[in-house]
Protein backbone atom coordinates (compact mmCIF):
# COMPACT_ATOMS: atom_id res chain seq x y z
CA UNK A 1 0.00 0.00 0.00
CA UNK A 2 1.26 3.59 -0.61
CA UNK A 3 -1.14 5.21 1.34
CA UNK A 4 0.45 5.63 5.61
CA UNK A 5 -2.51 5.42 7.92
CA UNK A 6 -0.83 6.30 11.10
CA UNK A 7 -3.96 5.18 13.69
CA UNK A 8 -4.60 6.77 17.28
CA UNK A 9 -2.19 4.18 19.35
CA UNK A 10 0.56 4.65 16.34
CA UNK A 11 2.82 7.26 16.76
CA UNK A 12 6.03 8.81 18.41
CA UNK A 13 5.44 9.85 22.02
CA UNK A 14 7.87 12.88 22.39
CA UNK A 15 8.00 15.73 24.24
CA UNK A 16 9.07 17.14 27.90
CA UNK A 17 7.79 17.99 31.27
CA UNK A 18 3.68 18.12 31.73
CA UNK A 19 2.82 19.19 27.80
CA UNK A 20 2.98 15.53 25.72
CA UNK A 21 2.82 14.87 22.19
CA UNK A 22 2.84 12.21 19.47
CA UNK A 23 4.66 12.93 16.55
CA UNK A 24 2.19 11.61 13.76
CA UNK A 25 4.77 12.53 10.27
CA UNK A 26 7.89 13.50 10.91
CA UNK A 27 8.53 14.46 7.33
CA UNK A 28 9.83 11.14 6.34
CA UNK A 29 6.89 10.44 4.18
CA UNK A 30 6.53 13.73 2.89
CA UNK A 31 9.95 14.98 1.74
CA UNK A 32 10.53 17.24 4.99
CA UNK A 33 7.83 19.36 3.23
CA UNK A 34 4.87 18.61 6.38
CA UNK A 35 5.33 17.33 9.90
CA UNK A 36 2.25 16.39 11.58
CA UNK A 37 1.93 16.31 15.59
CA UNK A 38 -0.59 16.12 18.30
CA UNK A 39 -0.52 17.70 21.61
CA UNK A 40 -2.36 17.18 25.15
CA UNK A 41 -2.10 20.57 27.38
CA UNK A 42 -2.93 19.97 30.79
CA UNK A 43 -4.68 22.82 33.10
CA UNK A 44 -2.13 24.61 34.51
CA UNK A 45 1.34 26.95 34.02
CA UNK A 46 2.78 24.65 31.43
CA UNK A 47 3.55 26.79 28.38
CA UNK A 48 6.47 27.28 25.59
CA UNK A 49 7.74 30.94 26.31
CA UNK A 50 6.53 33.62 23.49
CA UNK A 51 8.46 32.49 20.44
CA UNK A 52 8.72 33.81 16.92
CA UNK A 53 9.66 30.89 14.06
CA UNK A 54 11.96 31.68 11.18
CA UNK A 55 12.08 29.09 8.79
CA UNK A 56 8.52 27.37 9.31
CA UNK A 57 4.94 28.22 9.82
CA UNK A 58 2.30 26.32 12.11
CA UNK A 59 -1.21 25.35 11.96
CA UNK A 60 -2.97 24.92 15.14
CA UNK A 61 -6.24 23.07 15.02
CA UNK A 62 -8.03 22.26 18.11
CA UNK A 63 -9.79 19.17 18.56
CA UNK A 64 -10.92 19.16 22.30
CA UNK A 65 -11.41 21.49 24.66
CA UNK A 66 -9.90 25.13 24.97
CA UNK A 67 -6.82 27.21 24.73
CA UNK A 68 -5.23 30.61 25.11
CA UNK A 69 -2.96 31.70 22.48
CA UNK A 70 -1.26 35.10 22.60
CA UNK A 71 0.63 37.02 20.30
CA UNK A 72 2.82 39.73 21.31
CA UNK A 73 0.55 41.63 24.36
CA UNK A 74 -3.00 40.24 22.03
CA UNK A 75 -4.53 37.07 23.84
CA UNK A 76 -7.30 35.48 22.11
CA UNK A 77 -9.45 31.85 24.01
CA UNK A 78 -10.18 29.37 21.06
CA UNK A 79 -12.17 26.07 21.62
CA UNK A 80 -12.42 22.73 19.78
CA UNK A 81 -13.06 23.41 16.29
CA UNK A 82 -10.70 26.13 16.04
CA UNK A 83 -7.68 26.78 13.95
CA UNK A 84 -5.00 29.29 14.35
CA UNK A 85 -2.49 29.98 11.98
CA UNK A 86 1.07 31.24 13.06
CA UNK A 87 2.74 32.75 9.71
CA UNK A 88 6.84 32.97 9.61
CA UNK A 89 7.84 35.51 11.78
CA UNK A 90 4.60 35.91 14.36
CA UNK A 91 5.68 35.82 17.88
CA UNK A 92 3.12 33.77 19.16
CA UNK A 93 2.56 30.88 22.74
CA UNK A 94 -0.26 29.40 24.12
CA UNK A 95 -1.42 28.30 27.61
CA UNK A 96 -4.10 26.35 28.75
CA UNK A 97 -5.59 28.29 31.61
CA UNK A 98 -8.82 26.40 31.83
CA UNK A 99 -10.09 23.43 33.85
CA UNK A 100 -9.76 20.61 31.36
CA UNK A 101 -6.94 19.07 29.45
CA UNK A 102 -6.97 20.48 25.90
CA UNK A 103 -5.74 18.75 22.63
CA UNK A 104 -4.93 20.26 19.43
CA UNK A 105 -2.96 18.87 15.64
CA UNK A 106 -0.10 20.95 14.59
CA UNK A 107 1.05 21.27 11.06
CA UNK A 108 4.84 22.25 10.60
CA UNK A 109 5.80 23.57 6.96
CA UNK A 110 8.49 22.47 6.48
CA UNK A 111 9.07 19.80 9.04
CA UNK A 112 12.20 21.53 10.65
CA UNK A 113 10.42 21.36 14.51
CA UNK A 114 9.73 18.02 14.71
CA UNK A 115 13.03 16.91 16.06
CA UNK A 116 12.95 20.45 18.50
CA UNK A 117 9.82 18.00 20.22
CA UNK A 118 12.67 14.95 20.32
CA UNK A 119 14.93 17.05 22.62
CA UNK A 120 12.28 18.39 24.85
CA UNK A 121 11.85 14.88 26.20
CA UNK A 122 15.83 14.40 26.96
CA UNK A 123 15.52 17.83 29.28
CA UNK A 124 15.30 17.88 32.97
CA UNK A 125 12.21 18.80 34.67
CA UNK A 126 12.12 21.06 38.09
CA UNK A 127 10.15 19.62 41.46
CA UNK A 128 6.95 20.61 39.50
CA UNK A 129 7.53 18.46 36.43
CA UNK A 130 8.37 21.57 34.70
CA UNK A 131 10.77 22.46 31.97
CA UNK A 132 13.45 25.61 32.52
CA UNK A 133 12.55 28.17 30.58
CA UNK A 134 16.17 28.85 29.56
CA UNK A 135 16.37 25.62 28.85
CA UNK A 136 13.57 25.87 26.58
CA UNK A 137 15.03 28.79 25.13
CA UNK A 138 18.44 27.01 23.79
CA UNK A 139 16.67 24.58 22.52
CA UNK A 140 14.34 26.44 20.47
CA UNK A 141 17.20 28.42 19.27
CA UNK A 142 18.79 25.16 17.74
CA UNK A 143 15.66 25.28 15.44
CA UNK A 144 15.88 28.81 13.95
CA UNK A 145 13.58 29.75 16.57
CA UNK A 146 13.81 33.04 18.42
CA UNK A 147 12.42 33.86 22.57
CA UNK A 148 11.40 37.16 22.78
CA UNK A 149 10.51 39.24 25.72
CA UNK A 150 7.37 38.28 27.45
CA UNK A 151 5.30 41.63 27.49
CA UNK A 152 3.97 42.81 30.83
């Protein structure tokens, strides 16, 4: 078959501290032109600092239950259903501030992130299960990804 049916127990679990995902295409099928990966966000202060992509865009579609995203100082709720799209150069996080876990698909064009998600899981996590920001940080910037300043 030529067709790659990748089913809901298939998979790559990858990822670091409380936020986990499954890497779904890592680009291997698709010539590094689409990475595919899905995401549960618990309740709580887990959250990638503000960050602004420069070789890749993202596609955020939410399939259960609700997050925050913000953008520079804008902050906008989106629920189930939703999609957000994050063009090259948009500073851009999101939280999930609510009471349920939330779970979204994210598209990477090209698939240059998807190995950014590998290295999450081999950082250490503090007393809360959290990742270090500045650890974060280095890795993103690995992955011609930028932190910038969180506004106040």
């Amino acid at each position: 078959m030529s067709i790659i049916v990748v089913t809901p127990e298939d998979g790559e679990q990858a990822g670091g501290g409380p936020i986990r995902c499954r890497i779904i295409e890592d680009g291997s099928h698709t010539e590094h032109r689409l990475g595919l990966i899905e995401f549960i966000v618990p309740p709580g202060p887990a959250m990638p600092p503000q960050h602004i992509h420069h070789k890749f865009e993202e596609i955020f579609i939410v399939t259960k239950g609700r997050l925050r995203f913000t953008s520079g100082d804008t902050h906008v709720e989106v629920a189930a259903g939703s999609c957000v799209t994050v063009p090259l150069g948009t500073a851009h996080t999101f939280s999930n501030p609510f009471d349920e876990p939330a779970t979204f698909i994210c598209t990477l064009t090209p698939d240059l992130y998807v190995e950014y998600f590998r290295d999450l899981g081999r950082l250490p996590v503090d007393d809360r299960g959290l990742l270090s920001p500045a650890d974060i940080g280095r890795t993103m910037a690995r992955y011609h990804t930028e932190v910038v300043a969180p506004i106040l």
